[in-house]
C-alpha atoms as a PDB file:
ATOM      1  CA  UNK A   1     143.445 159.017 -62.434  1.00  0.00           C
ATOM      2  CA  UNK A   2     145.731 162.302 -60.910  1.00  0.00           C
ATOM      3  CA  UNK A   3     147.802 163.368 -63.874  1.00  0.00           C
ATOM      4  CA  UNK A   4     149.235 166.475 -62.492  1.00  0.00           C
ATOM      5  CA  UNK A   5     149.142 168.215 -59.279  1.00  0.00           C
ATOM      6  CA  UNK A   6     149.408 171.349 -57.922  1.00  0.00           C
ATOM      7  CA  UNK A   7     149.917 173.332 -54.951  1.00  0.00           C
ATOM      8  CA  UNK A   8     152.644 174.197 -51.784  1.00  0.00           C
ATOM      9  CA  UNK A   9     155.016 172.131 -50.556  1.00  0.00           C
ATOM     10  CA  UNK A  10     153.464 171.302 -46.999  1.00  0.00           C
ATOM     11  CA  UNK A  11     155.626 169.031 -45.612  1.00  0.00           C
ATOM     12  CA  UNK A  12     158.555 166.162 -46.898  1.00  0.00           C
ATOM     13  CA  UNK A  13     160.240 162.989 -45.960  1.00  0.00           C
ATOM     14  CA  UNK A  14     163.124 161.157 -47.832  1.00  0.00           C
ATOM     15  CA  UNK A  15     161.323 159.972 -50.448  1.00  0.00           C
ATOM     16  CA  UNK A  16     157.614 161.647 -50.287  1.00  0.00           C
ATOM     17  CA  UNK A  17     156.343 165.239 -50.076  1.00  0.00           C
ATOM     18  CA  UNK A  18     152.880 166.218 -48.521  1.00  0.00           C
ATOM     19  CA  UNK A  19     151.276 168.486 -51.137  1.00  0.00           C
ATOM     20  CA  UNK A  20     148.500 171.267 -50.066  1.00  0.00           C
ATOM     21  CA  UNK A  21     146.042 171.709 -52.574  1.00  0.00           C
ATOM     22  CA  UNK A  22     143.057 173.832 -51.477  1.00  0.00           C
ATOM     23  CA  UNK A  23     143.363 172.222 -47.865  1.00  0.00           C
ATOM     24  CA  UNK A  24     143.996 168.577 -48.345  1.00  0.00           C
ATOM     25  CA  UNK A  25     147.137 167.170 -48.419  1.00  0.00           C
ATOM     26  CA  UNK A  26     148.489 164.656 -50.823  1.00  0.00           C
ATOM     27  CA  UNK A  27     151.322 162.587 -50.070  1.00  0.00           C
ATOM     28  CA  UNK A  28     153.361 161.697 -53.678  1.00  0.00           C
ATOM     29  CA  UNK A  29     156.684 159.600 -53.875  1.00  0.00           C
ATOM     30  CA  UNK A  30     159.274 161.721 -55.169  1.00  0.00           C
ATOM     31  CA  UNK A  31     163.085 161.391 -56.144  1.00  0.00           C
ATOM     32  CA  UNK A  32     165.411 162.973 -53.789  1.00  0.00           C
ATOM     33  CA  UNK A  33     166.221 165.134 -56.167  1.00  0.00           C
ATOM     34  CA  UNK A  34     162.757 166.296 -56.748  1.00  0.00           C
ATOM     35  CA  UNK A  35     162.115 166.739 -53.500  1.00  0.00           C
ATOM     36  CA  UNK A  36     165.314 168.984 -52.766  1.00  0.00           C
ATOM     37  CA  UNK A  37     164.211 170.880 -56.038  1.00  0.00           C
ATOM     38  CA  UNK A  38     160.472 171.244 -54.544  1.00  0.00           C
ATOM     39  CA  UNK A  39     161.231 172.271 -51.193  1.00  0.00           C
ATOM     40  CA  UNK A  40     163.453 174.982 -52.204  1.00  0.00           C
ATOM     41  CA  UNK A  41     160.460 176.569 -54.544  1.00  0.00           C
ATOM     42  CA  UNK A  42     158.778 179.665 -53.328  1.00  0.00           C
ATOM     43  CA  UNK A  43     154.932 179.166 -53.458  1.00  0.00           C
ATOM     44  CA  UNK A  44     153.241 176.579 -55.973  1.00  0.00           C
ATOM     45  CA  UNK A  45     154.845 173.866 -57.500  1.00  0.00           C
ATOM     46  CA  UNK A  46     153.730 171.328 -60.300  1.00  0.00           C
ATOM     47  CA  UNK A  47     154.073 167.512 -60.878  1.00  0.00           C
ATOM     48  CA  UNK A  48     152.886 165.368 -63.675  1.00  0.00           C
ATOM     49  CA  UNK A  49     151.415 162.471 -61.219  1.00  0.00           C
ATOM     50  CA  UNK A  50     150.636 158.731 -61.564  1.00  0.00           C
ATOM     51  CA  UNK A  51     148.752 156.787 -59.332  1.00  0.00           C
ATOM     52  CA  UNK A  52     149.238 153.471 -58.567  1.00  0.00           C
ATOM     53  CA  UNK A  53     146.299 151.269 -56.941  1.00  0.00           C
ATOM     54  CA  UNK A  54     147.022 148.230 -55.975  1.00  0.00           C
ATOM     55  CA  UNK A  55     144.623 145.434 -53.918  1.00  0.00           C
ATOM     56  CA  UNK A  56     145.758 146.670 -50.074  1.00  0.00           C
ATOM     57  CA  UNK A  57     147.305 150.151 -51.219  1.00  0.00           C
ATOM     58  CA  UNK A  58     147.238 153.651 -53.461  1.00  0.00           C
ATOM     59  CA  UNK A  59     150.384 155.495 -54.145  1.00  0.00           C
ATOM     60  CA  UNK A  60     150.806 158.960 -55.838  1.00  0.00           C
ATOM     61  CA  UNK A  61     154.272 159.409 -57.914  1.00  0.00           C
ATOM     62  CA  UNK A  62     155.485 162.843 -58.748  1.00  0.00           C
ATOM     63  CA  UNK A  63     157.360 164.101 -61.570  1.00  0.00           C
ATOM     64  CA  UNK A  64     158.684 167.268 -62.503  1.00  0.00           C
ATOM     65  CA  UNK A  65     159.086 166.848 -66.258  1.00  0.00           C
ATOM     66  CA  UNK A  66     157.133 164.656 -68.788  1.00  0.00           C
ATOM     67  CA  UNK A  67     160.644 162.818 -69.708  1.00  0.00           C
ATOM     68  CA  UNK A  68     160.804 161.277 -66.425  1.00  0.00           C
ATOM     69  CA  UNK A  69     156.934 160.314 -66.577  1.00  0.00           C
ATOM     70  CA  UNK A  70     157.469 158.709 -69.931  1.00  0.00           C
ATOM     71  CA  UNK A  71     160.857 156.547 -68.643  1.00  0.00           C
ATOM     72  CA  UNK A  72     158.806 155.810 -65.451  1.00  0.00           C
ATOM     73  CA  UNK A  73     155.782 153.938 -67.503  1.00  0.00           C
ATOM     74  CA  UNK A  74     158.571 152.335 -69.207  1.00  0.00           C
ATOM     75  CA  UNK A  75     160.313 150.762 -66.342  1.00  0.00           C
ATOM     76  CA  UNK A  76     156.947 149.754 -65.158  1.00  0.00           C
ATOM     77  CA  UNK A  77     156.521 147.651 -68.357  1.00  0.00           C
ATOM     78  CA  UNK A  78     159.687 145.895 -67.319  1.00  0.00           C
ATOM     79  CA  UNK A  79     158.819 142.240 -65.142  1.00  0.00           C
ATOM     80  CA  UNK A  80     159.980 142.551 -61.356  1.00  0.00           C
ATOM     81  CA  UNK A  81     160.010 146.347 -61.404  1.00  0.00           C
ATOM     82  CA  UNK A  82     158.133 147.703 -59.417  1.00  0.00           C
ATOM     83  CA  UNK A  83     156.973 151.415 -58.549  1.00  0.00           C
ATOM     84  CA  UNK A  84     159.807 151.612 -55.642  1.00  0.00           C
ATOM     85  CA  UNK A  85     162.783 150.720 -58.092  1.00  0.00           C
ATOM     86  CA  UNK A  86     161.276 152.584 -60.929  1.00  0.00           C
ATOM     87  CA  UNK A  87     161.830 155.574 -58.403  1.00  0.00           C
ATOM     88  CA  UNK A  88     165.486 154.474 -57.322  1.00  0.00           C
ATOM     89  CA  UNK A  89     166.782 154.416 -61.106  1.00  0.00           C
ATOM     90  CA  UNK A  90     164.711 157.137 -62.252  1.00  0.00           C
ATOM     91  CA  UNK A  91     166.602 159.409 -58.998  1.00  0.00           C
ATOM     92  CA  UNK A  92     170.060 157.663 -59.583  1.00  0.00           C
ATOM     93  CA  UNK A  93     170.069 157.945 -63.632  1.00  0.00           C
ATOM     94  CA  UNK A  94     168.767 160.822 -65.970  1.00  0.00           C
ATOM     95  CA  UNK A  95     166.043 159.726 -68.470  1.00  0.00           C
ATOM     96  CA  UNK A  96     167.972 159.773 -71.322  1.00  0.00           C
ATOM     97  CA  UNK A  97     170.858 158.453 -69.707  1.00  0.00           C
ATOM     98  CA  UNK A  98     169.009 155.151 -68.606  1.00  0.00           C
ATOM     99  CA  UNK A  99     167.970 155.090 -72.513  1.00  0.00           C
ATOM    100  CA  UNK A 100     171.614 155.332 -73.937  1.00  0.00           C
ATOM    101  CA  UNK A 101     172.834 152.723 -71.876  1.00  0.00           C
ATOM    102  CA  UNK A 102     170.175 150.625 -72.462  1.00  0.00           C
ATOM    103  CA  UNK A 103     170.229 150.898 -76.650  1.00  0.00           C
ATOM    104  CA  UNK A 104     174.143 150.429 -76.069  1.00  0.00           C
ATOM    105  CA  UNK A 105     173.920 147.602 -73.968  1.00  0.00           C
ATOM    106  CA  UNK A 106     175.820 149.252 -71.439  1.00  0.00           C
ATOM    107  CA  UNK A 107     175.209 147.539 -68.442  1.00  0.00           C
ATOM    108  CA  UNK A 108     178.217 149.382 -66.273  1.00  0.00           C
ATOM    109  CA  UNK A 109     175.618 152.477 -65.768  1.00  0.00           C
ATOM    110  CA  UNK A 110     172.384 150.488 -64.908  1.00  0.00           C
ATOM    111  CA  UNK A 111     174.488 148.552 -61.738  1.00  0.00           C
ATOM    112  CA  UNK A 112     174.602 152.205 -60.241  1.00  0.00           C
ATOM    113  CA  UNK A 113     171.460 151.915 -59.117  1.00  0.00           C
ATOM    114  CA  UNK A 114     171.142 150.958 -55.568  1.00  0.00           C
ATOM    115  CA  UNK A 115     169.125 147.250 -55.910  1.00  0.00           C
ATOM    116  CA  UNK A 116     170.020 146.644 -59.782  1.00  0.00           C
ATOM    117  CA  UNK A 117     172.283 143.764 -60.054  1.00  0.00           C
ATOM    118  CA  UNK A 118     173.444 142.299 -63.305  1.00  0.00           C
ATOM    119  CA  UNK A 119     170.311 140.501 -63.614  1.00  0.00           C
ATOM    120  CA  UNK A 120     167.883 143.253 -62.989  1.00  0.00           C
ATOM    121  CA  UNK A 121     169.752 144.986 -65.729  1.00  0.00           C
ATOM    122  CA  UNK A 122     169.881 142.411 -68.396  1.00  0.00           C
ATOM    123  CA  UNK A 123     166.669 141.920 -67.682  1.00  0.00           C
ATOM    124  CA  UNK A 124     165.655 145.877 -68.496  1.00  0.00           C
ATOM    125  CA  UNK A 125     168.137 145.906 -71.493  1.00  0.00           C
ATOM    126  CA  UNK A 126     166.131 142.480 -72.749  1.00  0.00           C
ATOM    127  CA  UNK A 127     162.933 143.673 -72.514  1.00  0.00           C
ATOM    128  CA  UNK A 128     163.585 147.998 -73.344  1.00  0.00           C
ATOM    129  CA  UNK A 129     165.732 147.526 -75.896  1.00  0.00           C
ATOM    130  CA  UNK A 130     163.043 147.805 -79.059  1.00  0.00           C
ATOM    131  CA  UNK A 131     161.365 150.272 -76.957  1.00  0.00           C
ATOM    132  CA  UNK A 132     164.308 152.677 -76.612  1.00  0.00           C
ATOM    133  CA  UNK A 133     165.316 151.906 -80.093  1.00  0.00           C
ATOM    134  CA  UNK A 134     161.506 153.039 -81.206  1.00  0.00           C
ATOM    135  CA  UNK A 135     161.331 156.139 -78.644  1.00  0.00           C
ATOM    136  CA  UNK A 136     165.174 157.515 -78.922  1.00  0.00           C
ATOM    137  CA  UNK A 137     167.206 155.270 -81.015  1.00  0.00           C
ATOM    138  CA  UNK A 138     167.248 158.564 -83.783  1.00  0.00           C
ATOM    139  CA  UNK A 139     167.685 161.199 -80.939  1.00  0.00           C
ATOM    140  CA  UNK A 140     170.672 159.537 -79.538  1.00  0.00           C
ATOM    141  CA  UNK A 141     171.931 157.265 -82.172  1.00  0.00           C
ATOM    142  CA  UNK A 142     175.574 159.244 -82.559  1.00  0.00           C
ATOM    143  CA  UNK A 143     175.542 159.515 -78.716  1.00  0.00           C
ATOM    144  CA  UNK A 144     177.427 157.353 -76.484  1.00  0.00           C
ATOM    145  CA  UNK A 145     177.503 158.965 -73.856  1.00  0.00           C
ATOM    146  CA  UNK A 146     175.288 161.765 -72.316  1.00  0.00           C
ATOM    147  CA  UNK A 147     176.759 165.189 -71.536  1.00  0.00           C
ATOM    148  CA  UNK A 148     175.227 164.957 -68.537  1.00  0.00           C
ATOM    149  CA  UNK A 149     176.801 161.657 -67.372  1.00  0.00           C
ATOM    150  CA  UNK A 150     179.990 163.347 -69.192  1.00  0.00           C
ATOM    151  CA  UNK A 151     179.853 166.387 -66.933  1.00  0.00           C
ATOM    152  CA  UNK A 152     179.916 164.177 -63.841  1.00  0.00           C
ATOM    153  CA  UNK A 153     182.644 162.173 -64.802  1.00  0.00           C
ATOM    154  CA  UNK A 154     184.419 165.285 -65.031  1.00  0.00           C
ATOM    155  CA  UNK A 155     183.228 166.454 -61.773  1.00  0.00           C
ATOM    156  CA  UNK A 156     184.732 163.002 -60.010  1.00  0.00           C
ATOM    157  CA  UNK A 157     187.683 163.393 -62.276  1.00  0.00           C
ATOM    158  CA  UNK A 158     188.498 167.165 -60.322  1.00  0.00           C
ATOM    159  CA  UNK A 159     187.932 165.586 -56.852  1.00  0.00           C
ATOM    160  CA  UNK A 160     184.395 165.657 -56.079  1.00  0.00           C
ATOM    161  CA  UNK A 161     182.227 162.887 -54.626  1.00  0.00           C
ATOM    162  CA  UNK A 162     180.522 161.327 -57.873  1.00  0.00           C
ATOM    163  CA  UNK A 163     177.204 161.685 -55.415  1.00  0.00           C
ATOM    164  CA  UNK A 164     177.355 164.881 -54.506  1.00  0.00           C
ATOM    165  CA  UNK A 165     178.467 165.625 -58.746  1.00  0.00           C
ATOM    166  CA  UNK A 166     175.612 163.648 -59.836  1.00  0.00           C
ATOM    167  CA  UNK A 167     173.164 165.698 -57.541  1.00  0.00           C
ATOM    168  CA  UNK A 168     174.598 169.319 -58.155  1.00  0.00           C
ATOM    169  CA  UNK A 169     174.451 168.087 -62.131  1.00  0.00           C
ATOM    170  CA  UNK A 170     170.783 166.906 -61.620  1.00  0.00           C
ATOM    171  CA  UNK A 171     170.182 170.205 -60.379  1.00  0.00           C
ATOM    172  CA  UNK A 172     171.903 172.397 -62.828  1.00  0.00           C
ATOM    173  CA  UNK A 173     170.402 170.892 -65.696  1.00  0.00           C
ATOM    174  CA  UNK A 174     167.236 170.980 -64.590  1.00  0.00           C
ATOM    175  CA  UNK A 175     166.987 174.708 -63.644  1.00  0.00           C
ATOM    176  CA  UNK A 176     169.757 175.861 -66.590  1.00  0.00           C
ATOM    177  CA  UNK A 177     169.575 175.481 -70.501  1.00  0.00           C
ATOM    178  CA  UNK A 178     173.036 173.935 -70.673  1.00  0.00           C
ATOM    179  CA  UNK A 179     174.349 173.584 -74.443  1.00  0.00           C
ATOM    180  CA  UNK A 180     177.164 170.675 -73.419  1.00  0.00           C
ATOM    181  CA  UNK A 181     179.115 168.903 -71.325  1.00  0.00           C
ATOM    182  CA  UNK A 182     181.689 171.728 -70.730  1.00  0.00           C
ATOM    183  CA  UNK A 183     178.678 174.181 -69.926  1.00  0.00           C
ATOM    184  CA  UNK A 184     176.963 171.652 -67.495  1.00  0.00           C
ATOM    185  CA  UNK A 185     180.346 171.675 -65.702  1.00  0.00           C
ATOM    186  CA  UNK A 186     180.705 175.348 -65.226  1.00  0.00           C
ATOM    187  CA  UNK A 187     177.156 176.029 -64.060  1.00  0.00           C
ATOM    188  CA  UNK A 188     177.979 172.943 -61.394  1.00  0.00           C
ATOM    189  CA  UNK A 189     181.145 174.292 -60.184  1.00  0.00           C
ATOM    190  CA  UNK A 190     179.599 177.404 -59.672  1.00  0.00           C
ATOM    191  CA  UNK A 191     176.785 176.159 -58.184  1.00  0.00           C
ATOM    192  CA  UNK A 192     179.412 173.607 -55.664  1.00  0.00           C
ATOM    193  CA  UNK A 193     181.490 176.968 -55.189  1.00  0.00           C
ATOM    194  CA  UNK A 194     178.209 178.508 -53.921  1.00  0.00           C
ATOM    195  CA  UNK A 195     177.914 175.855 -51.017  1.00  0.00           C
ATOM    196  CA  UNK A 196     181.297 176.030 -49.767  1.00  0.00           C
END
């Protein structure tokens, strides 16, 4: 198995980057997100990897922290998701935001995800639920809602496209040490400002 990769960005696509390592390329599956975050690296990056083989196909799936490894083995675990959708949710919802609205039932957040309807998400609260409860259930349990899903209701709430809020927030919190919501939404408005 590839557990980690590294190397330069070589090339991308929407939801792939080619990754040079010593002269071969390796194409991993990336969030949009990820991607964005890669390309704009100078020299070598890193990814926590999992590859998937299947009977007529092998995919590599990149990661840039362990969080988003752990929540993608999860979602895996979960019957008629597959790596694709794991990928979608996992580049729509933050980790521990996809954990809080599972251990609060809150199936409002999961339908944001391009391809989850309400039975797709019943079905991931049904079968996560003791899982979340085991894994984060203490980390979260006076949490209701994330400050980072806080921040970009804020965002929306000042004007901005909850897309373009959820990406800049994605960002900022993953290059920043943000200590709450109010912080996450200074660094982003800065960081909007920035782009005109």
């Amino acid at each position: 198995m590839i557990a980690h990769i590294r190397g330069q960005v070589f090339r991308s696509g929407t939801e792939w980057i080619i990754i040079d390592v010593s002269g071969i390329g390796y194409k991993v599956f990336v969030t949009p997100a990820t991607r964005d975050d890669l390309c704009s690296t100078q020299g070598e990056i890193f990814l926590h990897t999992v590859l998937i083989v299947r009977e007529d196909s092998q995919a590599l799936y990149g990661f840039n922290s362990i969080e988003e490894l752990e929540m993608f083995h999860l979602l895996l675990s979960v019957s008629r998701i597959g790596p694709a959708l794991a990928m979608k949710i996992i580049g729509t919802i933050l980790p521990e935001t996809i954990a809080l609205a599972i251990i609060n039932k809150d199936e409002k957040v999961l339908l944001r995800v391009p391809g989850i309807g309400s039975r797709s998400a019943q079905r991931l609260m049904l079968e996560l639920e003791d899982k979340m409860k085991a894994r984060y259930a203490s980390k979260y349990q006076t949490t209701v809602v994330s400050p980072q899903e806080d921040a970009i209701l804020g965002l929306v709430t000042l004007g901005f496209d909850e897309e373009k809020a959820r990406e800049v927030v994605l960002k900022v919190t993953k290059i920043e040490r943000c200590t709450g919501t109010a912080d996450i939404i200074k660094k982003a408005l800065s960081l909007l400002r920035k782009k005109g």
